[in-house]
Protein backbone atom coordinates (compact mmCIF):
# COMPACT_ATOMS: atom_id res chain seq x y z
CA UNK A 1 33.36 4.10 -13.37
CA UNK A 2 32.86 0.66 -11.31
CA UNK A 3 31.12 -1.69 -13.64
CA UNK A 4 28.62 -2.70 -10.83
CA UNK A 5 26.71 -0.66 -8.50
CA UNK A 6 24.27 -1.32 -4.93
CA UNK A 7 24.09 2.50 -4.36
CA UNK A 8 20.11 2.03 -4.72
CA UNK A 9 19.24 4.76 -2.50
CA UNK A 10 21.28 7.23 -5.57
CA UNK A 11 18.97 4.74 -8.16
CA UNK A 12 15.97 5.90 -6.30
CA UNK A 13 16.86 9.87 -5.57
CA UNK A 14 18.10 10.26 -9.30
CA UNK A 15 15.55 8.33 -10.93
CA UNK A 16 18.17 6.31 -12.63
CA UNK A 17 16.94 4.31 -15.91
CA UNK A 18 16.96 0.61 -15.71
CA UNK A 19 17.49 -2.17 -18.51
CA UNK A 20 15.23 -5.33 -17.13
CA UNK A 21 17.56 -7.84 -19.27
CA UNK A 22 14.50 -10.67 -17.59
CA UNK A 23 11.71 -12.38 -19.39
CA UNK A 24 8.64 -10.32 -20.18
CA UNK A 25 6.99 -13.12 -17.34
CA UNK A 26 9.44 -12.02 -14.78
CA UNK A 27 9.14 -8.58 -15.70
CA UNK A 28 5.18 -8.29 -15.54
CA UNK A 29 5.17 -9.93 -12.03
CA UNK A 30 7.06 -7.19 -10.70
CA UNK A 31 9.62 -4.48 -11.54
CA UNK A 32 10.84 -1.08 -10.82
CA UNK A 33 9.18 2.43 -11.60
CA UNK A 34 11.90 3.45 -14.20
CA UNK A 35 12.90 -0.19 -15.33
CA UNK A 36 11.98 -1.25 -19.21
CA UNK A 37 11.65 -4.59 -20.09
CA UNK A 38 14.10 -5.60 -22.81
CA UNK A 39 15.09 -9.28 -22.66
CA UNK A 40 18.00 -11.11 -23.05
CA UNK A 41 15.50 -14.08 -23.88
CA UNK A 42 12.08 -14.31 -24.51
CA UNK A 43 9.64 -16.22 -22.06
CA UNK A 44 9.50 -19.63 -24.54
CA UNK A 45 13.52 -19.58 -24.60
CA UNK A 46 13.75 -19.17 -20.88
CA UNK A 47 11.62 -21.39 -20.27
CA UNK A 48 13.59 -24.25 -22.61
CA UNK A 49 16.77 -22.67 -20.78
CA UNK A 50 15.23 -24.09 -17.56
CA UNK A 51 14.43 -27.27 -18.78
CA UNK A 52 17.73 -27.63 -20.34
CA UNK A 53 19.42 -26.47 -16.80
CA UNK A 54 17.21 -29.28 -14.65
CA UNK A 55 17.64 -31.98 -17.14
CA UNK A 56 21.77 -31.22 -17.63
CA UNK A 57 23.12 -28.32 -15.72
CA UNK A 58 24.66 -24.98 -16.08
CA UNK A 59 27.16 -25.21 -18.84
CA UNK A 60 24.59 -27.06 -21.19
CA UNK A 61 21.93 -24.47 -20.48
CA UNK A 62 24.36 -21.69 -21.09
CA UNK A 63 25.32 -23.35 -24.27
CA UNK A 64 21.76 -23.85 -25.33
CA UNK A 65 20.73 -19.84 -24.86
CA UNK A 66 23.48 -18.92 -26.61
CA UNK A 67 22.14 -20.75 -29.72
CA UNK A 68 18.98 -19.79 -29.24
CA UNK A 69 19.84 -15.78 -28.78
CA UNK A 70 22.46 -15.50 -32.20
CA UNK A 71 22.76 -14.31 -35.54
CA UNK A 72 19.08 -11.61 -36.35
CA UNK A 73 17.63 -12.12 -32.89
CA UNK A 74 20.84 -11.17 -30.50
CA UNK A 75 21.53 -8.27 -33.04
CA UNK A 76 17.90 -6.92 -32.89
CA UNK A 77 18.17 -7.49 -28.36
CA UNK A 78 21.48 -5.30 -28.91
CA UNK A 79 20.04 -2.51 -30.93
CA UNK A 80 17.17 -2.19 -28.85
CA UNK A 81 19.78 -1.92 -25.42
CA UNK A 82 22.05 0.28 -27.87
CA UNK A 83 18.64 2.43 -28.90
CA UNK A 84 18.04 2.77 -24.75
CA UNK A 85 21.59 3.85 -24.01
CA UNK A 86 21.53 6.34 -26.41
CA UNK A 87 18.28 8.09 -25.27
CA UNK A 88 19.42 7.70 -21.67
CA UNK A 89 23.28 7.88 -20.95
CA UNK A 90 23.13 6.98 -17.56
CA UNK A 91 20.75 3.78 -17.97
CA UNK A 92 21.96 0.61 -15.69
CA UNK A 93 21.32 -3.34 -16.76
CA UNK A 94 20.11 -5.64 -14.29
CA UNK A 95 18.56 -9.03 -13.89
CA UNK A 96 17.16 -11.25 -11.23
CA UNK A 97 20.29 -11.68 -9.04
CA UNK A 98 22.96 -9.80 -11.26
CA UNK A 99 24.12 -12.60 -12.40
CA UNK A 100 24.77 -14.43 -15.90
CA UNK A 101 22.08 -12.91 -17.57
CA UNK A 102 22.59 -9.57 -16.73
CA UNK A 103 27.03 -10.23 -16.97
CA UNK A 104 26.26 -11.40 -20.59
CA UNK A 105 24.09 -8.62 -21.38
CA UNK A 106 26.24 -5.71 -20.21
CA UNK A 107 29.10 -7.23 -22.24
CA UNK A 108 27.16 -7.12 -25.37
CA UNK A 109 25.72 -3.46 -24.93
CA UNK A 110 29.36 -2.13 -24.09
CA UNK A 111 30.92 -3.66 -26.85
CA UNK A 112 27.85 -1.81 -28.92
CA UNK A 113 27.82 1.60 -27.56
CA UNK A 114 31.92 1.64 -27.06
CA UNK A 115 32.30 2.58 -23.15
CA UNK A 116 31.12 0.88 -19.93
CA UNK A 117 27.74 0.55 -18.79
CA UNK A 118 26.62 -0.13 -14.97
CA UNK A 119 25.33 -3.51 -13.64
CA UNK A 120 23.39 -3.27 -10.64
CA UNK A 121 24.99 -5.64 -8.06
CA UNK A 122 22.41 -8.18 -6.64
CA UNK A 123 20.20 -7.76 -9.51
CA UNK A 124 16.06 -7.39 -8.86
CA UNK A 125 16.41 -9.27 -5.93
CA UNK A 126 18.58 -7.58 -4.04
CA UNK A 127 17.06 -4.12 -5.11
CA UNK A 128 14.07 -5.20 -4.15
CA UNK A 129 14.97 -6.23 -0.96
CA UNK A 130 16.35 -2.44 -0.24
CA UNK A 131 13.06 -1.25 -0.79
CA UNK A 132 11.35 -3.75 0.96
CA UNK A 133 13.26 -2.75 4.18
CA UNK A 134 12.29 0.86 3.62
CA UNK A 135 8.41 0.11 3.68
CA UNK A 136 9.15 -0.47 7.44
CA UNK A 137 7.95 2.94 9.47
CA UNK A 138 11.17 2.60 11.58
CA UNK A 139 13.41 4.39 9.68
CA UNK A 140 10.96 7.54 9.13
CA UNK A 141 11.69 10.82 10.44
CA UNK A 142 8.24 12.65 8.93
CA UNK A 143 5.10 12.22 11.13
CA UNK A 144 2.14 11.45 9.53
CA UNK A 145 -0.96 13.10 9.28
CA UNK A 146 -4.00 11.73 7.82
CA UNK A 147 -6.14 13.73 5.60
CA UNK A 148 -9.71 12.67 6.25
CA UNK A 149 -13.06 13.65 5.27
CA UNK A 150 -16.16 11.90 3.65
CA UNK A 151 -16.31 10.45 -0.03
CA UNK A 152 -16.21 13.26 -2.47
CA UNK A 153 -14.89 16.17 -0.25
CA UNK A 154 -12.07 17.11 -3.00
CA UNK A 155 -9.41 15.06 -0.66
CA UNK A 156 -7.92 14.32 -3.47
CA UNK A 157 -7.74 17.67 -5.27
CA UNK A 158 -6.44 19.13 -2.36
CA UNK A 159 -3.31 16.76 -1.82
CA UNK A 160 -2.37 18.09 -5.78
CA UNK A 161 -1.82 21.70 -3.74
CA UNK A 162 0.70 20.08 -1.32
CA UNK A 163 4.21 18.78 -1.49
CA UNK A 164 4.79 16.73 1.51
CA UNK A 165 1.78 14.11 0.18
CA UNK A 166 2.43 10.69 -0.61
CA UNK A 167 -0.65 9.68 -2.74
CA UNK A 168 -1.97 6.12 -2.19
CA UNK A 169 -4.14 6.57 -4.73
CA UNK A 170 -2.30 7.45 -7.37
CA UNK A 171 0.13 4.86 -6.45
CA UNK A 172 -2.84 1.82 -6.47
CA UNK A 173 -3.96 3.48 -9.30
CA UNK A 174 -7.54 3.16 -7.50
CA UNK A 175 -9.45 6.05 -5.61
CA UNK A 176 -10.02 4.17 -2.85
CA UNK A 177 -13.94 3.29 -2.86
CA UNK A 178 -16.39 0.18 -4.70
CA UNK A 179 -16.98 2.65 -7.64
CA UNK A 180 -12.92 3.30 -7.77
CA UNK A 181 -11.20 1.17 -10.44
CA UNK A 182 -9.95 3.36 -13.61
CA UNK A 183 -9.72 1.53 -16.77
CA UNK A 184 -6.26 0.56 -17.02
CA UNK A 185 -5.45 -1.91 -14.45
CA UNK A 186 -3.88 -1.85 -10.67
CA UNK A 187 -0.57 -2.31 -10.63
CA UNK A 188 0.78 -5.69 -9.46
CA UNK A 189 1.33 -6.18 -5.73
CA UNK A 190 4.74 -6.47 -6.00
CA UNK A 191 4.78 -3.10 -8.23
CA UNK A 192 2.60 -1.30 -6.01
CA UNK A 193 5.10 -1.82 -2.82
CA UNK A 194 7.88 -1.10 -4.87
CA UNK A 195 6.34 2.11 -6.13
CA UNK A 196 5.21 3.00 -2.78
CA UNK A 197 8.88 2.18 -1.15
CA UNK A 198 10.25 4.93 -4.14
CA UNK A 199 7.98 7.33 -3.10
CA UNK A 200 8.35 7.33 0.37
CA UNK A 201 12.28 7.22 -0.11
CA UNK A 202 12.09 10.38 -2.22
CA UNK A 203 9.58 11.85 0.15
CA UNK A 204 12.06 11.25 3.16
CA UNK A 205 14.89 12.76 1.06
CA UNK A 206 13.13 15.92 0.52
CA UNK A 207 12.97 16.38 3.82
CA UNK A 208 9.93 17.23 4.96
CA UNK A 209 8.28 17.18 8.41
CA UNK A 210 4.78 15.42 7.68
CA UNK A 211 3.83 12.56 5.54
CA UNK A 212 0.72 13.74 4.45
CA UNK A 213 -1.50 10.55 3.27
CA UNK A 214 -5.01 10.59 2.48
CA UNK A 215 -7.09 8.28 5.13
CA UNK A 216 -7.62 4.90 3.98
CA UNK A 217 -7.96 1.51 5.39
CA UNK A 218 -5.69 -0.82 4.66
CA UNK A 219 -6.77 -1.95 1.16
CA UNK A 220 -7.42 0.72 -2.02
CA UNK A 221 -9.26 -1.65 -4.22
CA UNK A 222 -7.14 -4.83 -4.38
CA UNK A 223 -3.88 -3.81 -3.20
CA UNK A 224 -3.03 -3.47 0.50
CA UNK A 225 -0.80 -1.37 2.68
CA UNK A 226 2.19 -3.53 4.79
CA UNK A 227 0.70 -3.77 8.24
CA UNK A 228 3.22 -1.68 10.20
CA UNK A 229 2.77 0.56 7.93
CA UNK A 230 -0.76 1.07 8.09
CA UNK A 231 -0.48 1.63 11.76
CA UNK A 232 2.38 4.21 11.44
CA UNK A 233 -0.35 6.32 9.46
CA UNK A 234 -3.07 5.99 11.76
CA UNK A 235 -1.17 6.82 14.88
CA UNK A 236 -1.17 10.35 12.69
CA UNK A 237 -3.35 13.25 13.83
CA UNK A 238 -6.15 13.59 11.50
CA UNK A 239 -7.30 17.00 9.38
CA UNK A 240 -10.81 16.50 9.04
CA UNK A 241 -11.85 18.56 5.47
CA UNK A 242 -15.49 19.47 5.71
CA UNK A 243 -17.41 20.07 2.27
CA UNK A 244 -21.38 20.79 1.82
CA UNK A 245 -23.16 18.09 0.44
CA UNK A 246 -23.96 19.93 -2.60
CA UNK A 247 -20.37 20.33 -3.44
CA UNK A 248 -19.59 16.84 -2.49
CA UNK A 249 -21.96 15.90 -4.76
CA UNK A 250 -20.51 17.97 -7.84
CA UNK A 251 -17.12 16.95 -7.25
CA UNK A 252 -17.91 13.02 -7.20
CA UNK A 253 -20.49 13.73 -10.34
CA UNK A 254 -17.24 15.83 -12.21
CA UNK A 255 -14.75 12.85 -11.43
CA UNK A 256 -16.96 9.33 -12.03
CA UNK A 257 -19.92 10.60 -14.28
CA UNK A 258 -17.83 13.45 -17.01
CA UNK A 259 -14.28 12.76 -16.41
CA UNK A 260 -14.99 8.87 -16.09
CA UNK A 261 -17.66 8.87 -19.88
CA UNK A 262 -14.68 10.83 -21.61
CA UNK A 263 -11.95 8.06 -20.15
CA UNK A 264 -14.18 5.47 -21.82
CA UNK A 265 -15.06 7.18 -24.78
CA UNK A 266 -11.32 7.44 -25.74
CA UNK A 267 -11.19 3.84 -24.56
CA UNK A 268 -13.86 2.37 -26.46
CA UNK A 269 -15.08 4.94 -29.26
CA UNK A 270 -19.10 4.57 -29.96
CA UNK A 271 -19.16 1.96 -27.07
CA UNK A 272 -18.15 3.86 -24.32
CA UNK A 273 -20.94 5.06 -23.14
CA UNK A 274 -22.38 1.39 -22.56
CA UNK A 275 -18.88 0.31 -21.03
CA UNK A 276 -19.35 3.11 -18.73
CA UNK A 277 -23.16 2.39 -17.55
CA UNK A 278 -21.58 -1.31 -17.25
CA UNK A 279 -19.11 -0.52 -15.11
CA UNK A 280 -21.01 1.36 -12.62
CA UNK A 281 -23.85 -1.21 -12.91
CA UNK A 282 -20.64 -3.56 -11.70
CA UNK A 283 -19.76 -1.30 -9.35
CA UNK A 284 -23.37 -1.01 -7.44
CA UNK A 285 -23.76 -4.75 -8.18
CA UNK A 286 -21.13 -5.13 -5.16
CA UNK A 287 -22.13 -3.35 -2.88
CA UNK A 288 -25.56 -4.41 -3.07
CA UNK A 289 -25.98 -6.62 -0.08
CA UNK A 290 -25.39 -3.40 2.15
CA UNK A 291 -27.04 -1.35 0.19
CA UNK A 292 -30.56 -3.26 0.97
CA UNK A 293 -32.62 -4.94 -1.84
CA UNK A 294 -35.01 -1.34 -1.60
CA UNK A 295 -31.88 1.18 -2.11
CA UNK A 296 -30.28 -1.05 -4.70
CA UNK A 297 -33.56 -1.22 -7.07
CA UNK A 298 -34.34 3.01 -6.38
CA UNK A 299 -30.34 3.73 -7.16
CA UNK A 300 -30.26 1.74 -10.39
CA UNK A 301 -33.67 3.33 -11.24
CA UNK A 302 -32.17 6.85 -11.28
CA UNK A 303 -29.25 5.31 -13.07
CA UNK A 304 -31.21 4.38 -15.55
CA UNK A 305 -33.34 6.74 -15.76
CA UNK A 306 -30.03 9.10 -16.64
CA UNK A 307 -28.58 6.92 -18.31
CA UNK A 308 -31.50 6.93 -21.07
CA UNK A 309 -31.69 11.06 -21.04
CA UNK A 310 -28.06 11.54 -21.46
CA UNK A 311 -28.88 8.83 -24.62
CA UNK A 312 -31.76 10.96 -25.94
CA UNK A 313 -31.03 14.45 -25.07
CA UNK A 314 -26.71 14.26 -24.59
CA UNK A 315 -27.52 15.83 -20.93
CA UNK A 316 -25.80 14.53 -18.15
CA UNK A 317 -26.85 16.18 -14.82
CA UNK A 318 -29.51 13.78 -14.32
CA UNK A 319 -26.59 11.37 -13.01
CA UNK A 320 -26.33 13.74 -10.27
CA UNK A 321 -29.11 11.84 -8.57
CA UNK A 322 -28.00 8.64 -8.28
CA UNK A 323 -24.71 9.98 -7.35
CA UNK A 324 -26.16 11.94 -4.01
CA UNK A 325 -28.13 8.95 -2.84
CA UNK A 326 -25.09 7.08 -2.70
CA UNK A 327 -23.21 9.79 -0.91
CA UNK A 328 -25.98 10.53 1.70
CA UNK A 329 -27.39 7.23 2.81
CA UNK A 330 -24.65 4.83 1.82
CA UNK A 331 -20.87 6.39 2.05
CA UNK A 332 -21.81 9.39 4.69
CA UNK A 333 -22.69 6.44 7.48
CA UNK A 334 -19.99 4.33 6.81
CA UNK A 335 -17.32 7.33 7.19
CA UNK A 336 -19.10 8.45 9.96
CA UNK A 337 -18.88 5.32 12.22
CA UNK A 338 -14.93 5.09 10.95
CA UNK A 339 -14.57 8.29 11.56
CA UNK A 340 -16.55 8.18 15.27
CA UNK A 341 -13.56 5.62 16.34
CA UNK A 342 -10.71 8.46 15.19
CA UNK A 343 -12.58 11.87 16.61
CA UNK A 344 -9.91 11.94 19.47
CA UNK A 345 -7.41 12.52 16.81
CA UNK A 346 -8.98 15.45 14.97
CA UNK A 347 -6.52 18.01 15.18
CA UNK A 348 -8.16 20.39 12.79
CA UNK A 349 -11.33 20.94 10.53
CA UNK A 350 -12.94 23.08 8.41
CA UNK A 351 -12.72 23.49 4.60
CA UNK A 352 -10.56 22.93 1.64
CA UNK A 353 -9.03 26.69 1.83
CA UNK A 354 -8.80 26.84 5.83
CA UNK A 355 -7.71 23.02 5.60
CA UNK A 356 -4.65 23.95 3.25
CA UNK A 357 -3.84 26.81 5.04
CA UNK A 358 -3.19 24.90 8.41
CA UNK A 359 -1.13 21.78 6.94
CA UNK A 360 1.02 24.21 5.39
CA UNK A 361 1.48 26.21 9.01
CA UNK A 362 2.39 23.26 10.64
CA UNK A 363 4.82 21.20 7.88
């Protein structure tokens, strides 16, 4: 077996597991789906490795991490590599340009666990670079389609029946709307087009003839789509998935309102309720300048109007109003005038069984 390795496309396909020998700063900026973060140094000794390398060069700042990572501390970075090895046999070690870090490393965890271990050749940079390239729409062979239909039609739900989907969504960990964010952060930028590069890759490799994505604009909360890419899904025919308001309404009420209060609960025990209430407060609060000074004061009346019977009484269906004014006279116009601009694209409509039916007929 070669000790180093740039086959990232077999990385990607095999969901190969990756050592991140870089500082827990360099790894939280940005790092790869099946990467975990177990340093050769810590942030405070990189950073006095730096200093050390500015103020005297290499050799002195290779001198100075190797007295800083000895004795207790480069035994406990070993057995947590030799620990990682053991549960996964094919793991690789990389760090930011394959380098010294990542040379050093290796030599230490093979000398542990007996037998050679990969380095990845070109380190983070250089894989990153490969998936960079492959966030371009150019080297697609799948045509898009776009998967459209107004807030709370079960969009969503529907993708989970499909295999050709690549979920935006679930790879901004955002749904995509002002009352989206879960409570567990986005990922980083960085992370997100990484993420979304694996997918696609694996995606392509499957082979399938459509890229289903759901419709979205170019940002899902506060991470945002590569340009060229975002016009690659657009030039996509659109399936238009038509639910009745009533519906629409449980399905948003199920997801934000009961799924969402049991999220928080487990989040924040006693408190979640509030936290919950909070959030959505939050949520309304910015969106209030086009929801009109009127609409905003009636919608966080029902709110908390709900929010008080759900305290007294444990019932929850009074959110259900709030939740269908929002729908009908702030979301429903909005997608219609987007969706006005695309109606020459509409290849199909109708709904969520009919919808399913066709996307699987033509992919």
């Amino acid at each position: 077996m070669s000790k180093t390795t740039n086959d990232y496309n077999r990385l990607v396909l095999e969901d190969i597991p990756l050592i991140d020998v870089r500082a827990p700063v360099e790894f939280s900026a940005g790092a790869f789906p099946n990467a975990v973060n177990l340093p050769l140094m810590n942030d405070e000794e990189r950073h006095q490795v730096g200093i050390r390398y500015k103020q005297a060069g290499q050799d002195s700042a290779i001198a100075l991490g190797l007295e800083l990572v000895r004795g207790e501390i480069k035994a406990s970075r070993i057995a947590a590599w030799r620990q990682f090895i053991a549960d996964n046999p094919t793991a690789l070690i990389y760090c930011f340009r394959g380098g010294l870090r990542s040379r050093l490393s290796q030599e230490w965890a093979e000398a542990a666990v007996g037998r050679e271990i990969q380095r990845l050749e070109g380190g983070y940079k250089a894989f990153r670079t490969y998936l960079m390239e492959h966030l371009e729409p150019d080297w697609l062979k799948s045509i898009p389609v776009v998967l459209g239909g107004r807030t709370g039609s079960g969009k969503t739900l529907l993708l989970q029946h499909l295999e050709n989907v690549v979920d935006l969504e679930a790879i901004a960990n955002h749904r995509g709307s002002s009352f989206g964010r879960f409570i567990n952060p986005q990922p980083t930028q960085i992370n997100f087009e990484n993420n979304l590069a694996w997918a696609m890759i694996q995606h392509e490799h499957a082979g399938h003839s459509l890229m289903v994505v759901e419709d979205e604009g170019r940002h899902i909360g506060s991470r945002y789509l590569p340009k060229p890419l975002v016009e690659h899904f657009a030039s996509g025919d659109v399936v238009l998935l038509e639910t009745p308001l009533e519906e629409r309404t449980q399905i948003t009420f199920d997801e934000y309102v009961v799924a969402a209060q049991l999220k928080f609960i487990a989040a924040y025990g006693d408190d979640g309720l509030f936290q919950w209430v909070e959030d959505i407060r939050g949520s309304i609060l910015r969106i209030r300048k086009r929801l009109g000074g009127e609409r905003l004061k009636r919608i966080n009346q029902l709110l908390d109007a709900a929010h008080q019977q759900q305290l007294k009484t444990g019932a929850v269906e009074g959110h259900k109003s709030w939740v269908e004014v929002l729908l009908v006279e702030y979301y429903d116009p909005m997608y219609d005038y987007q969706l006005e601009k695309k109606k020459e694209k509409i290849s199909f409509r109708g709904g969520a069984d009919d919808v399913l039916e066709y996307v699987k007929s033509i992919g």
